[in-house]
PDB file of N, CA and C in Angstrom:
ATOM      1  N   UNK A   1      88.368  14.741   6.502  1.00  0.00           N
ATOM      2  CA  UNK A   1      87.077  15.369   6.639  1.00  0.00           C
ATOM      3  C   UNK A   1      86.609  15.394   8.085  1.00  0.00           C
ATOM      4  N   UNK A   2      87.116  14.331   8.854  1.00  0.00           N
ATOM      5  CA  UNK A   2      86.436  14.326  10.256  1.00  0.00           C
ATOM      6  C   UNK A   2      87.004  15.320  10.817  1.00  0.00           C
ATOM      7  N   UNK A   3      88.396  16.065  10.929  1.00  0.00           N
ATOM      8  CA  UNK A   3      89.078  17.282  11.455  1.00  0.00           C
ATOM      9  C   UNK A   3      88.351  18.309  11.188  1.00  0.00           C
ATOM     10  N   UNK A   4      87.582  18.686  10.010  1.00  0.00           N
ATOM     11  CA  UNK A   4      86.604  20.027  10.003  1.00  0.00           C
ATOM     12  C   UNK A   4      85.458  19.680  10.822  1.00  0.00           C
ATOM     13  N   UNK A   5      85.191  18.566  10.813  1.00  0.00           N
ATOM     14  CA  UNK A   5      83.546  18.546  11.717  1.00  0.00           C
ATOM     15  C   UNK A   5      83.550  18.032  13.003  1.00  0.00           C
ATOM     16  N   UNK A   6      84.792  18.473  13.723  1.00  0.00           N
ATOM     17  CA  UNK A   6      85.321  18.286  15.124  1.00  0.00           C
ATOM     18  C   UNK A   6      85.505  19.900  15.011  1.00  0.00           C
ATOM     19  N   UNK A   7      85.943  20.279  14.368  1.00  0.00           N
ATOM     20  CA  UNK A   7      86.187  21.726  14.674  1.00  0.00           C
ATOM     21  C   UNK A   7      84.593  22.503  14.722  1.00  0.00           C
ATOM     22  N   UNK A   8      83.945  22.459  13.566  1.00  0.00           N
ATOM     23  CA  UNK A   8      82.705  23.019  13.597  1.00  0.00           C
ATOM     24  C   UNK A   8      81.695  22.928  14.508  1.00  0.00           C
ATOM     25  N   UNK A   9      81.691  21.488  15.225  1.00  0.00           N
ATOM     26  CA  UNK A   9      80.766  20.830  16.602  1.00  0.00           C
ATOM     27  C   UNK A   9      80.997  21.819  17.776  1.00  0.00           C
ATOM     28  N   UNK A  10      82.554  22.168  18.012  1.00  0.00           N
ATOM     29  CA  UNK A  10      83.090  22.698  19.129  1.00  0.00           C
ATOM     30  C   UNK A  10      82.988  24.736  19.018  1.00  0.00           C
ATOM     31  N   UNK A  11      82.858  25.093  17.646  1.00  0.00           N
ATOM     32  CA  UNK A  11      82.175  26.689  18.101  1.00  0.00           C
ATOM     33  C   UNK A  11      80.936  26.468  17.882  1.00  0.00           C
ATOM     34  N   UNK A  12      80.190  25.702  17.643  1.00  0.00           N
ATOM     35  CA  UNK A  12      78.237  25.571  17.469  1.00  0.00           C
ATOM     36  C   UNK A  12      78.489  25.401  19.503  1.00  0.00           C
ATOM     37  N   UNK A  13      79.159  24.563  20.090  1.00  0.00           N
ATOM     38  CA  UNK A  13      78.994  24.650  21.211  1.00  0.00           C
ATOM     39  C   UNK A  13      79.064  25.638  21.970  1.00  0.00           C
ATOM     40  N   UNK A  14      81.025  26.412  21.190  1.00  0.00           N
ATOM     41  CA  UNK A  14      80.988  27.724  22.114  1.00  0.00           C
ATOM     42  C   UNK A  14      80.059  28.950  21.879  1.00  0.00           C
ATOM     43  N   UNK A  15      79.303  28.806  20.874  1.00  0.00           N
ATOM     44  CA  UNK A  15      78.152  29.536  20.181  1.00  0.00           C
ATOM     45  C   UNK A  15      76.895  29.627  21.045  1.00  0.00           C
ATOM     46  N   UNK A  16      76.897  28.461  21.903  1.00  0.00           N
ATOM     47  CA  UNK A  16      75.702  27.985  22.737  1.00  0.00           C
ATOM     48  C   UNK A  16      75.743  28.854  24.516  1.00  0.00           C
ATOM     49  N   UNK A  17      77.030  28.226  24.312  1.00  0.00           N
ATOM     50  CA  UNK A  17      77.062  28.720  26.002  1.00  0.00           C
ATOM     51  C   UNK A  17      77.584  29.760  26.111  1.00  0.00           C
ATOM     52  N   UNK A  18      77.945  30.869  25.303  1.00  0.00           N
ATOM     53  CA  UNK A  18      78.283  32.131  25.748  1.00  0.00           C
ATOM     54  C   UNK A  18      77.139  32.949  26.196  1.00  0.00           C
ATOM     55  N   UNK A  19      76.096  32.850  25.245  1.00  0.00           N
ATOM     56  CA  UNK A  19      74.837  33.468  25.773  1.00  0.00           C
ATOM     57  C   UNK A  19      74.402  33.371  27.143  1.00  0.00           C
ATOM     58  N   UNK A  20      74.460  31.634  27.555  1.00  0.00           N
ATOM     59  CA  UNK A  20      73.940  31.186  28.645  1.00  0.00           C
ATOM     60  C   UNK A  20      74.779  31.703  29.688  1.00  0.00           C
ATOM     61  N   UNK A  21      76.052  31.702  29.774  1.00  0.00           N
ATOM     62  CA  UNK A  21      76.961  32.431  30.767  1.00  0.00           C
ATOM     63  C   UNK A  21      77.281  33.699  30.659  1.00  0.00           C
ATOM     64  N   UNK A  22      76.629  34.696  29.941  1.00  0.00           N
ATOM     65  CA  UNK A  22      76.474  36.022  29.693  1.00  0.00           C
ATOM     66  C   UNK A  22      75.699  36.101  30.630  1.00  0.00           C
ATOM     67  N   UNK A  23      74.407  35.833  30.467  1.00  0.00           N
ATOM     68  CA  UNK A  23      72.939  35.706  30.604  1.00  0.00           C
ATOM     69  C   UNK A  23      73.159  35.536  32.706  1.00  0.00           C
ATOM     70  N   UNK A  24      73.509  34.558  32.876  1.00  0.00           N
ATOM     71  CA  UNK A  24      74.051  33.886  34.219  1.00  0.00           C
ATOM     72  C   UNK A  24      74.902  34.947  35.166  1.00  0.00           C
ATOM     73  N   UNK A  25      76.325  35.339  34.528  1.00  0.00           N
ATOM     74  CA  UNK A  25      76.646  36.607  34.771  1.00  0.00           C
ATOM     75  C   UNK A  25      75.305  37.386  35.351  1.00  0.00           C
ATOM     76  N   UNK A  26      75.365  38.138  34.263  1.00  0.00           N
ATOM     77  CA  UNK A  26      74.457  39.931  34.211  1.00  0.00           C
ATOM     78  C   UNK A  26      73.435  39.094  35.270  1.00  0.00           C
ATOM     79  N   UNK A  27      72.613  38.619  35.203  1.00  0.00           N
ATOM     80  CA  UNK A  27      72.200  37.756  36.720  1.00  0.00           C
ATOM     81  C   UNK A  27      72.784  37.892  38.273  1.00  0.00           C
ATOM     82  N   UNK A  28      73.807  37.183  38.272  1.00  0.00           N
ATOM     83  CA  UNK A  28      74.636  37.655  39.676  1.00  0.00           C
ATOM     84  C   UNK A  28      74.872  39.537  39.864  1.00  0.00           C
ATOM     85  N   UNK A  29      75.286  39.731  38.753  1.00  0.00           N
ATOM     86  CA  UNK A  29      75.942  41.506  38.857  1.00  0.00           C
ATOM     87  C   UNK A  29      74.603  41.911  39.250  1.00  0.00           C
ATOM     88  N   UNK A  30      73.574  41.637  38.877  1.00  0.00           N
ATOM     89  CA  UNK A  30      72.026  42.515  39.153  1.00  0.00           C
ATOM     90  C   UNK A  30      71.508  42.621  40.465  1.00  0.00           C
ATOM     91  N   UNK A  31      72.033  41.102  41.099  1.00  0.00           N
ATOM     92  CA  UNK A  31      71.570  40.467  42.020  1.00  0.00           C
ATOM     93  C   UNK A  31      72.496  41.601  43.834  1.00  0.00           C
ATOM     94  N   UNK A  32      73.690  41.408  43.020  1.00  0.00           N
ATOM     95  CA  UNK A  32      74.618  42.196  43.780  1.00  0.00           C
ATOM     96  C   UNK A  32      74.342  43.698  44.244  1.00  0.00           C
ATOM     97  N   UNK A  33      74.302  44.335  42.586  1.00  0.00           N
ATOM     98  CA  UNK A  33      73.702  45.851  43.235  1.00  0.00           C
ATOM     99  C   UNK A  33      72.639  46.258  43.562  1.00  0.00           C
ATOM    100  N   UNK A  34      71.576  45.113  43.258  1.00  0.00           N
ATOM    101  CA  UNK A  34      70.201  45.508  43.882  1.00  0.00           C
ATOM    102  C   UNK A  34      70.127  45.234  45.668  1.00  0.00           C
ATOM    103  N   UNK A  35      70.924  44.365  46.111  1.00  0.00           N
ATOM    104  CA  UNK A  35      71.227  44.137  47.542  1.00  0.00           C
ATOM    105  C   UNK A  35      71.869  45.429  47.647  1.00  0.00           C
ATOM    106  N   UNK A  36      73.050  45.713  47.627  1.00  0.00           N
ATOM    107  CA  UNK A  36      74.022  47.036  48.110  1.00  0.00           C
ATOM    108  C   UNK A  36      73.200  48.066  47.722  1.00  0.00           C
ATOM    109  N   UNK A  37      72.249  48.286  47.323  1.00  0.00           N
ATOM    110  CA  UNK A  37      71.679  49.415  47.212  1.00  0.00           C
ATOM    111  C   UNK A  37      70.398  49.511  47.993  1.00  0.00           C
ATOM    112  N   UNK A  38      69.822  48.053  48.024  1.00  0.00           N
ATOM    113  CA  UNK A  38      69.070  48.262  49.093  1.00  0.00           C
ATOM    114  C   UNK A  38      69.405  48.549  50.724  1.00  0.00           C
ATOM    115  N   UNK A  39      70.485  48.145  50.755  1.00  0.00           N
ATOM    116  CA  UNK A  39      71.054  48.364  52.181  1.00  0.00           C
ATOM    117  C   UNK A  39      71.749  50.126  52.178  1.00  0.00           C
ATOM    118  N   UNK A  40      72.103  50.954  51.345  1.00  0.00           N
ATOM    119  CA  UNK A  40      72.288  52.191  51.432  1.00  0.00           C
ATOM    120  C   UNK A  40      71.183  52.931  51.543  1.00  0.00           C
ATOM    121  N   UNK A  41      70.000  52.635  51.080  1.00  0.00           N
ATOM    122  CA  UNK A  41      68.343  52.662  51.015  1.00  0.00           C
ATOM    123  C   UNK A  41      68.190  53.223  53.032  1.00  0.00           C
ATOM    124  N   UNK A  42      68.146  51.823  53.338  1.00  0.00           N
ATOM    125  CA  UNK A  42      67.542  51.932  54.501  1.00  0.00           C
ATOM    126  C   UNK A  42      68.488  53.056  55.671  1.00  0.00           C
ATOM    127  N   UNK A  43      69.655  52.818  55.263  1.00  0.00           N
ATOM    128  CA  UNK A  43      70.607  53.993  55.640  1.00  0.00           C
ATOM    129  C   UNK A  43      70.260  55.518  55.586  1.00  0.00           C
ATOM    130  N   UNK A  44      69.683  55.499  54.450  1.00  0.00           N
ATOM    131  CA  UNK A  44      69.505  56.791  53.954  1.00  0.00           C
ATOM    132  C   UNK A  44      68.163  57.241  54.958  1.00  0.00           C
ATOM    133  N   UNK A  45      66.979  55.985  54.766  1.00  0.00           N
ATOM    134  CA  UNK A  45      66.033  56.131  55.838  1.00  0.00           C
ATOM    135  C   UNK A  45      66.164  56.624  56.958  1.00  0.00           C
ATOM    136  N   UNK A  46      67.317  55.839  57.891  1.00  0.00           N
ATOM    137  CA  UNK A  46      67.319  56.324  59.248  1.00  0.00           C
ATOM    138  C   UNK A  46      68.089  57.586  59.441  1.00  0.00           C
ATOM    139  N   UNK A  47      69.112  58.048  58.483  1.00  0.00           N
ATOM    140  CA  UNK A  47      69.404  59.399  58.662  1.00  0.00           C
ATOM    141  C   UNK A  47      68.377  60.421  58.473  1.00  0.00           C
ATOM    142  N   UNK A  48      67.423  60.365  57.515  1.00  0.00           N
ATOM    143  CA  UNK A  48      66.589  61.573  57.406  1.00  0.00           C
ATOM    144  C   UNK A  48      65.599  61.187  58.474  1.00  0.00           C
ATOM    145  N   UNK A  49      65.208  60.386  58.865  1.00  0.00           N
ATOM    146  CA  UNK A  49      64.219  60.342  59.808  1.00  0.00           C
ATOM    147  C   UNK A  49      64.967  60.688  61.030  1.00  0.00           C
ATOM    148  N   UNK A  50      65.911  60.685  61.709  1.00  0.00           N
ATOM    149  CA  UNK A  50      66.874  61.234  62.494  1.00  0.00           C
ATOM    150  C   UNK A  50      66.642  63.165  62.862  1.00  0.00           C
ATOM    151  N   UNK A  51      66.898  63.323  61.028  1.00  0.00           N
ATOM    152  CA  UNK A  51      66.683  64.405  60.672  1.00  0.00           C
ATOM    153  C   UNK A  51      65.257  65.310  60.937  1.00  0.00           C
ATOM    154  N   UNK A  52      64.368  64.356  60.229  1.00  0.00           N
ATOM    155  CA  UNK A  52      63.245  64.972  60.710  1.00  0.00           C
ATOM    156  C   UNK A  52      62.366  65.073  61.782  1.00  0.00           C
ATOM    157  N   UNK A  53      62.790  64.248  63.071  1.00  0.00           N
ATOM    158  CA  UNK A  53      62.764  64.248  64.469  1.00  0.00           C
ATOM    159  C   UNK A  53      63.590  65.366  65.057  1.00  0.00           C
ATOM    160  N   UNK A  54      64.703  65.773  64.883  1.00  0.00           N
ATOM    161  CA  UNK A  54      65.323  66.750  65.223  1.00  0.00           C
ATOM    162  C   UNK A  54      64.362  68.339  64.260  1.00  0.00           C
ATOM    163  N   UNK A  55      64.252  68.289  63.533  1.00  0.00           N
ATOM    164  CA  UNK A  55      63.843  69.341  62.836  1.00  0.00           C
ATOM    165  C   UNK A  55      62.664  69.836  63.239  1.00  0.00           C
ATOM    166  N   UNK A  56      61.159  68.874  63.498  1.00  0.00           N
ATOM    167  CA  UNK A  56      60.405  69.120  64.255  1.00  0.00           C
ATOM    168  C   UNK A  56      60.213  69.586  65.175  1.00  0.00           C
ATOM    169  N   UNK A  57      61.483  68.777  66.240  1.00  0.00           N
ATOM    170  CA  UNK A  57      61.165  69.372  67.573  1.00  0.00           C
ATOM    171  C   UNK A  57      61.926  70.531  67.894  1.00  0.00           C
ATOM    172  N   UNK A  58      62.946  71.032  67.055  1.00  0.00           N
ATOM    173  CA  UNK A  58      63.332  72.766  66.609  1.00  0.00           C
ATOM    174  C   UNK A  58      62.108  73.616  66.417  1.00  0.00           C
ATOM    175  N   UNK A  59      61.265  73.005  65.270  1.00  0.00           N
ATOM    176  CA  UNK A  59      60.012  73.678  64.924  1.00  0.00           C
ATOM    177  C   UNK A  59      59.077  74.187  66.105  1.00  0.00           C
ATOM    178  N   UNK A  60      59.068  72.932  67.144  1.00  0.00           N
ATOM    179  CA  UNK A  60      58.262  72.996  68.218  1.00  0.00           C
ATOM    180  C   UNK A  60      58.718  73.822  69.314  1.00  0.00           C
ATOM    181  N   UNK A  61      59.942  73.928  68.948  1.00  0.00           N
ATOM    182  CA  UNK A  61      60.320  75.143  69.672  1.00  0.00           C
ATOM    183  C   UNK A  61      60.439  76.997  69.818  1.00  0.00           C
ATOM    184  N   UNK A  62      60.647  76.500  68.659  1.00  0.00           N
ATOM    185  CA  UNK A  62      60.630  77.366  67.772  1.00  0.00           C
ATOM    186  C   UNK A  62      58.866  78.386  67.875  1.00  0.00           C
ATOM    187  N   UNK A  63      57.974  77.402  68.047  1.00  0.00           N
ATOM    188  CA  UNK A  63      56.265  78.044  68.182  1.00  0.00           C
ATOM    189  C   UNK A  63      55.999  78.254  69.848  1.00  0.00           C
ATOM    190  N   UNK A  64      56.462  77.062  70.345  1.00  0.00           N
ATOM    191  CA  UNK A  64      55.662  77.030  71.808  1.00  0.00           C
ATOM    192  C   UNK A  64      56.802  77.892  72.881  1.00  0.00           C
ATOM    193  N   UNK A  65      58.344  77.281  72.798  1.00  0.00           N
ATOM    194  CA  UNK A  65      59.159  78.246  73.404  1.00  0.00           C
ATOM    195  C   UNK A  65      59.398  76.838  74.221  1.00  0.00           C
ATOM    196  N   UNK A  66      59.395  75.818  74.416  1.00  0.00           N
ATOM    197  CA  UNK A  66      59.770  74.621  74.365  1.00  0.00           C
ATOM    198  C   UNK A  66      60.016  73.646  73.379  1.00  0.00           C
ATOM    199  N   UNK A  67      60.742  72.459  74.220  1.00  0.00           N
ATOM    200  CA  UNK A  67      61.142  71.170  73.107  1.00  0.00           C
ATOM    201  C   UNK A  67      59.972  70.272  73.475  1.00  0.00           C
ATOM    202  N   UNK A  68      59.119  69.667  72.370  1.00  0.00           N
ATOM    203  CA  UNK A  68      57.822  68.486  72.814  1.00  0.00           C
ATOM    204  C   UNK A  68      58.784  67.476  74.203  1.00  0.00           C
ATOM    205  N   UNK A  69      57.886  67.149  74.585  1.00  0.00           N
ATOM    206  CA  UNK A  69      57.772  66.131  75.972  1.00  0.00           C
ATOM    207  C   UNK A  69      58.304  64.475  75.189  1.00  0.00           C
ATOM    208  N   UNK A  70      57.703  64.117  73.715  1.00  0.00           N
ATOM    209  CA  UNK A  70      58.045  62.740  73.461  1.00  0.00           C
ATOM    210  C   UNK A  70      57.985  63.333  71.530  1.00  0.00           C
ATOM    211  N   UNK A  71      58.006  61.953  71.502  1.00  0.00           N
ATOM    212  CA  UNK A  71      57.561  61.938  69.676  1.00  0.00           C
ATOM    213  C   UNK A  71      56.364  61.836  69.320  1.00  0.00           C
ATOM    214  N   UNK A  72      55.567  60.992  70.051  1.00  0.00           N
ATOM    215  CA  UNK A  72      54.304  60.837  69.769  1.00  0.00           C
ATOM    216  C   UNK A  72      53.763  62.569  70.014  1.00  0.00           C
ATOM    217  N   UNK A  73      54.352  63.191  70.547  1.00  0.00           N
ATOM    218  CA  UNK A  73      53.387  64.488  70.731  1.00  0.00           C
ATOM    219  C   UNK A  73      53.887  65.505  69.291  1.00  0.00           C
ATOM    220  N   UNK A  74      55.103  64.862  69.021  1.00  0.00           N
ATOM    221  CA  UNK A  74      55.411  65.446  67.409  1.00  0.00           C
ATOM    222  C   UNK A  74      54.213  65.020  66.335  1.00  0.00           C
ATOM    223  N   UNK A  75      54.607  63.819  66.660  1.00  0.00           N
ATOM    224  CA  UNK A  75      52.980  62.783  65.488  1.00  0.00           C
ATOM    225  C   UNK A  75      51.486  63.215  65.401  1.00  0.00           C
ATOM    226  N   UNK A  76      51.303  63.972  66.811  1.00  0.00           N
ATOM    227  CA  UNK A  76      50.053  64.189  67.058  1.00  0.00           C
ATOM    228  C   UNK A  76      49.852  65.843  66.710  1.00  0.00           C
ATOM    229  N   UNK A  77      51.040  66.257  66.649  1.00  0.00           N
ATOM    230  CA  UNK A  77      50.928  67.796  66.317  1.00  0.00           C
ATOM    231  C   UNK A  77      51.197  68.564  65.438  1.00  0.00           C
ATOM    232  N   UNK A  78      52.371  67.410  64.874  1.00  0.00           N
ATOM    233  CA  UNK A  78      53.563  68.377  63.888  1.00  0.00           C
ATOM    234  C   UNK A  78      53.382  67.243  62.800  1.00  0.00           C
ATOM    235  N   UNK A  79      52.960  66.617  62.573  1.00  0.00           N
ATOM    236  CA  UNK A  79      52.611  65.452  61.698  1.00  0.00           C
ATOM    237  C   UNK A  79      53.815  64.477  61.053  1.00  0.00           C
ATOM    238  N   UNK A  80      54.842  64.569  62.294  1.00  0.00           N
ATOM    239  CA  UNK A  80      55.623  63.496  62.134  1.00  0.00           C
ATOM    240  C   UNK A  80      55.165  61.941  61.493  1.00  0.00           C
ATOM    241  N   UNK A  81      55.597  61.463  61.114  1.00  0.00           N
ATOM    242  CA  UNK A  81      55.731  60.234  60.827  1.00  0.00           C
ATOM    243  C   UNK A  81      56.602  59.117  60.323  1.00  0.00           C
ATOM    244  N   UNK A  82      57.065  57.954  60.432  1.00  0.00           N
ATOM    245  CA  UNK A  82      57.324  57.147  60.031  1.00  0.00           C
ATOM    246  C   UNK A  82      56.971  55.748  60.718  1.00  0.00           C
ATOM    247  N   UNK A  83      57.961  54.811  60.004  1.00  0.00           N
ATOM    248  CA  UNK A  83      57.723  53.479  60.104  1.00  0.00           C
ATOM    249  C   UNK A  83      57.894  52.505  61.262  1.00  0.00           C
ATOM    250  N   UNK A  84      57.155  52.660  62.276  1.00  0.00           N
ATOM    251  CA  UNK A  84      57.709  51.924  63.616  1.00  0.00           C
ATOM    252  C   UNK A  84      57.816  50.851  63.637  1.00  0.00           C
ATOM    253  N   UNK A  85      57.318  50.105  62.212  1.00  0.00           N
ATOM    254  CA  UNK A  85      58.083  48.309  62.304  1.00  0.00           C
ATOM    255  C   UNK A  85      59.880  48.388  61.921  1.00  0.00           C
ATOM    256  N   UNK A  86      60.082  49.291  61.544  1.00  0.00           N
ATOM    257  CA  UNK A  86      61.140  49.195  60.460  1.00  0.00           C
ATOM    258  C   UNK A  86      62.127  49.720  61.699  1.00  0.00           C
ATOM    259  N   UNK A  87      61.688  50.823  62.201  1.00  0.00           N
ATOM    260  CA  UNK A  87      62.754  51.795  62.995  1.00  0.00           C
ATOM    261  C   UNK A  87      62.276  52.264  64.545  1.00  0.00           C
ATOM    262  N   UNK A  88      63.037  52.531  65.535  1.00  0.00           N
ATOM    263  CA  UNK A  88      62.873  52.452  67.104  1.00  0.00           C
ATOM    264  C   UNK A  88      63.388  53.885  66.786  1.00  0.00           C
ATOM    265  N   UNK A  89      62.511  54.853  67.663  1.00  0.00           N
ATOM    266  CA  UNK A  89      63.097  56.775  67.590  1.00  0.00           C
ATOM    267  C   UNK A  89      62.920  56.465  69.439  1.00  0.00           C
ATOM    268  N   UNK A  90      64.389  56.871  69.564  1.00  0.00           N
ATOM    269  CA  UNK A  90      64.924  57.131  71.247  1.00  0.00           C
ATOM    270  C   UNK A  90      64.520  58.644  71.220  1.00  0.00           C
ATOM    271  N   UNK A  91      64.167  59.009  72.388  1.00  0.00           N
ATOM    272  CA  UNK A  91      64.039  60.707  72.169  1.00  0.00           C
ATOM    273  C   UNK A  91      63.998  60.701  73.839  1.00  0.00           C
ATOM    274  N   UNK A  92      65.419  61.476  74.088  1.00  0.00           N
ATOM    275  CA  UNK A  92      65.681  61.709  75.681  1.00  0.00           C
ATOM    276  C   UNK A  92      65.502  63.480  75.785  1.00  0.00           C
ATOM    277  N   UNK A  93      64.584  63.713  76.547  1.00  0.00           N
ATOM    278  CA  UNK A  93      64.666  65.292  76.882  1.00  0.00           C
ATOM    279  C   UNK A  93      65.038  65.703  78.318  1.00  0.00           C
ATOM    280  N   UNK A  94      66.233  66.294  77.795  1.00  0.00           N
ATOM    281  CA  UNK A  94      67.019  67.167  78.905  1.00  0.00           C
ATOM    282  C   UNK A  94      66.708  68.195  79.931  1.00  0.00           C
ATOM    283  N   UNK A  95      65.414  68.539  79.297  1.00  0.00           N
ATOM    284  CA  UNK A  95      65.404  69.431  79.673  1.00  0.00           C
ATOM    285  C   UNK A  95      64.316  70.938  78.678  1.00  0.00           C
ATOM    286  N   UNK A  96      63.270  71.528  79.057  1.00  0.00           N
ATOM    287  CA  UNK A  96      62.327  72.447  78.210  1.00  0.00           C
ATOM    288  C   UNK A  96      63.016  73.652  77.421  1.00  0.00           C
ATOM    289  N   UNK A  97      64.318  73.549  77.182  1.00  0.00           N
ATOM    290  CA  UNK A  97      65.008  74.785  76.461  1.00  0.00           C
ATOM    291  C   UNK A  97      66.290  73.955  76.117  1.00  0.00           C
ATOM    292  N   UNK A  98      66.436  72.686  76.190  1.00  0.00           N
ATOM    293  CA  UNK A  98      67.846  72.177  75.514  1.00  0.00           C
ATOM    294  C   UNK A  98      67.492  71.524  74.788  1.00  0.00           C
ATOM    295  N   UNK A  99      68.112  70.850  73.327  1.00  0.00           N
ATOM    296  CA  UNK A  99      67.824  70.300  73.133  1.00  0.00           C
ATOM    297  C   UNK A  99      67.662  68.487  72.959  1.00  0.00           C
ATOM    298  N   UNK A 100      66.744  67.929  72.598  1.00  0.00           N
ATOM    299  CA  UNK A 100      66.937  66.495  73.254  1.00  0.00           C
ATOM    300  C   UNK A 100      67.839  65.657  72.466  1.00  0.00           C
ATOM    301  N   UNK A 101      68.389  64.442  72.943  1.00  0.00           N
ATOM    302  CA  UNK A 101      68.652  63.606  72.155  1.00  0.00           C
ATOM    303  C   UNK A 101      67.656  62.742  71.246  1.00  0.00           C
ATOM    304  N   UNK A 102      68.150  62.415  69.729  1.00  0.00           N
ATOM    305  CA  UNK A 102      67.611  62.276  69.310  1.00  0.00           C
ATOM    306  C   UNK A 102      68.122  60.851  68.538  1.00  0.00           C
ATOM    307  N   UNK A 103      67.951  59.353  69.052  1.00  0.00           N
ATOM    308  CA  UNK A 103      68.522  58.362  68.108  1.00  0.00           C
ATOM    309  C   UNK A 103      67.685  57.408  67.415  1.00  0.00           C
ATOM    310  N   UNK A 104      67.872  56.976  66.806  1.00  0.00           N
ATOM    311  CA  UNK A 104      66.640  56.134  65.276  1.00  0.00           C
ATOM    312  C   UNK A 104      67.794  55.267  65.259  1.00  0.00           C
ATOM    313  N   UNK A 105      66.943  54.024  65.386  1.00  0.00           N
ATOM    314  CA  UNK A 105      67.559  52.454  65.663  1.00  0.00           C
ATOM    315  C   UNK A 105      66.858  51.502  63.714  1.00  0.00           C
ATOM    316  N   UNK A 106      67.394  51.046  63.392  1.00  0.00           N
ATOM    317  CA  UNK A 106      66.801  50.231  62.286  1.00  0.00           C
ATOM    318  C   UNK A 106      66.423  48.742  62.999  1.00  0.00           C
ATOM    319  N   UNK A 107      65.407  48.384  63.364  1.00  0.00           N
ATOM    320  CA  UNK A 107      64.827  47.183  63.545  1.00  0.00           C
ATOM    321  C   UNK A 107      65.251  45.609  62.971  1.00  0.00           C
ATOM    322  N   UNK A 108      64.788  46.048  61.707  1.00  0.00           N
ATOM    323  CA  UNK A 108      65.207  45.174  60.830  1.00  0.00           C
ATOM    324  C   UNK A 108      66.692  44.873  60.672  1.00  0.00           C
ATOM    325  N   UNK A 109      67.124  43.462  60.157  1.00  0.00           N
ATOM    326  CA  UNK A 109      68.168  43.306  59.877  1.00  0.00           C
ATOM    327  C   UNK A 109      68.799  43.383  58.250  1.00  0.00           C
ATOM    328  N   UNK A 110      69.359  44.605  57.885  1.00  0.00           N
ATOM    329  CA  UNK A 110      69.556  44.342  56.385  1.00  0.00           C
ATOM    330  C   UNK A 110      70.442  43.095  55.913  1.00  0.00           C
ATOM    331  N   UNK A 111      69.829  42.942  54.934  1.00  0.00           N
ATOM    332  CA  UNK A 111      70.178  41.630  53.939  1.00  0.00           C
ATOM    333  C   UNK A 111      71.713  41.796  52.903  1.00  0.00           C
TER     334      UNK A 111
END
């Protein structure tokens, strides 16, 4: 009789902890793609903001027959915006008919 209730003790156990190491799992896996996705996130940020610094100052050219002087004169005119804790916008102008360089730095360090 003691051989069945050695056996029965030991799946009430494995009965116990599968949940808990299911549970533990799907935990880590969540943990994983919510990081890697936040870091493609901010990626995605600095390309379109890239984007929409360049696009503007096309626009601005596009009206006045020049490229703006800085960014802030995009912000103040063309209603640029974004996040200047998050991201650094380089903007070198070449020149009133070329167009400028345009680079977006991420500040922050992704996680």
């Amino acid at each position: 009789m003691l051989r069945f209730g050695a056996k029965k003790q030991s799946n009430l156990l494995l009965r116990l902890l599968t949940p808990v190491l299911t549970f533990i799992i799907g935990i880590a896996a969540f943990s994983y793609v919510s990081d890697n996705m936040a870091a493609g996130t901010v990626e995605k940020q600095q390309a379109t903001l890239e984007d929409a610094v360049r696009s503007s100052a096309v626009y601005c050219y596009s009206i006045e027959g020049a490229y703006p002087d800085s960014v802030e004169y995009l912000e103040e005119n063309y209603g640029l915006t974004y996040d200047k804790d998050t991201f650094f916008v380089g903007y070198r102008l070449q020149g009133g008919n070329i167009m400028p360089e345009v680079t977006v730095i991420c500040l922050k360090e992704q996680e």
